[in-house]
Protein backbone atom coordinates (compact mmCIF):
# COMPACT_ATOMS: atom_id res chain seq x y z
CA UNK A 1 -58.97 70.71 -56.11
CA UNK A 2 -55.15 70.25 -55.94
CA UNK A 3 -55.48 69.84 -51.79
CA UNK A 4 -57.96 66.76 -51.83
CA UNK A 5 -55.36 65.17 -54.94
CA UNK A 6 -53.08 65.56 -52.74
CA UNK A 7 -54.81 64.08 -49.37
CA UNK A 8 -55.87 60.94 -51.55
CA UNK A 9 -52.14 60.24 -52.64
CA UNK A 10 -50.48 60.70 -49.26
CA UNK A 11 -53.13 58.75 -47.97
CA UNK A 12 -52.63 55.83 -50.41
CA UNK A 13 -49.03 55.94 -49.67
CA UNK A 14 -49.65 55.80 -46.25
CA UNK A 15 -52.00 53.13 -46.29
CA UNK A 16 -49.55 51.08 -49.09
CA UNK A 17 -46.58 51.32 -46.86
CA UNK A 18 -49.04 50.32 -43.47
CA UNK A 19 -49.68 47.13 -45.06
CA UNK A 20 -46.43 46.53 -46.63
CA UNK A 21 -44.66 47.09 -42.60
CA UNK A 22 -47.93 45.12 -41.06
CA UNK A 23 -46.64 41.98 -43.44
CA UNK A 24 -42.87 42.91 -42.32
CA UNK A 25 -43.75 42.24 -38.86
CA UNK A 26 -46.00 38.99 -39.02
CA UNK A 27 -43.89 37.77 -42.07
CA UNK A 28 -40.82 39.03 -41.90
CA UNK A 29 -38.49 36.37 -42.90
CA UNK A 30 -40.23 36.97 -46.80
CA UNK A 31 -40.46 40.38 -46.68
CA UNK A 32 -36.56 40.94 -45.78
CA UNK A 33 -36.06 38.36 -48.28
CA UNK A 34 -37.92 40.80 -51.05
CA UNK A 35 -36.92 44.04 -49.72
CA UNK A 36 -32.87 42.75 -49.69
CA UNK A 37 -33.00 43.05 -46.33
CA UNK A 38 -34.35 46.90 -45.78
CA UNK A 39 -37.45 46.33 -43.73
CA UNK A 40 -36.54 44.06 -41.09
CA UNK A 41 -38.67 43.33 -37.86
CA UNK A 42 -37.98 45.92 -36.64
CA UNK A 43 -37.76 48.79 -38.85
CA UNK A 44 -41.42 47.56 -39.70
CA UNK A 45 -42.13 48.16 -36.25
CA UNK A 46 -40.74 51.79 -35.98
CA UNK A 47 -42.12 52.40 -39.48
CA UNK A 48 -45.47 51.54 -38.36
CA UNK A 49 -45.48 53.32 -35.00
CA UNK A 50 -44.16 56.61 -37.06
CA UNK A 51 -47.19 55.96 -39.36
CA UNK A 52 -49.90 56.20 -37.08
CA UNK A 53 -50.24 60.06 -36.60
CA UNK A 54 -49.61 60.72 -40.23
CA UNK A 55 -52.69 58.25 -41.18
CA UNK A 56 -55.08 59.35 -38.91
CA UNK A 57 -54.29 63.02 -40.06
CA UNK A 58 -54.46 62.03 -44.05
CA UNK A 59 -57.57 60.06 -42.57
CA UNK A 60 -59.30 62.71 -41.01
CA UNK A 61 -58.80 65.37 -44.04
CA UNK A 62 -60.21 62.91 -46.65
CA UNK A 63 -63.08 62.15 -44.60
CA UNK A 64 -63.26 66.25 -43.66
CA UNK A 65 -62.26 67.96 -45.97
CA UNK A 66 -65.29 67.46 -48.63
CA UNK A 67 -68.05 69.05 -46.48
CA UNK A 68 -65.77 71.68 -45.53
CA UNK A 69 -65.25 72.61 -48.93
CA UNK A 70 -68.99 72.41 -49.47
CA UNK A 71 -69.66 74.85 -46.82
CA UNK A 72 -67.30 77.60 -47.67
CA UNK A 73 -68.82 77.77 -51.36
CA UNK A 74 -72.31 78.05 -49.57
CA UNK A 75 -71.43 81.08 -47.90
């Protein structure tokens, strides 16, 4: 199903770029260093307060959507 594709890749990008602005906030000195300066302290901050509602969303249709799907083909 092209939906629950989709669900799992948006939720893997979510989840990459999570980690990657968690690291730019308790190592930020290396991670501006290796991102030339694009995710600074603070951008990883904003990025990962913009982040939350989209994750829990992808989170809650990955973990949903299967019996869902399950239940409209029983009836």
């Amino acid at each position: 199903m092209l939906l629950k594709k989709a669900v799992r890749w948006l939720l893997l990008a979510a989840v990459s770029l999570y980690l990657v602005s968690g690291l730019g906030i308790a190592e930020y000195r290396t991670i501006q260093n290796l991102t030339l300066g694009l995710l600074t302290k603070d951008v990883a901050f904003r990025l990962r307060d913009a982040l939350l509602g989209p994750f829990i969303a992808l989170q809650v249709l990955h973990v949903g959507l299967p019996p869902f799907v399950r239940l409209l083909r029983r009836l």
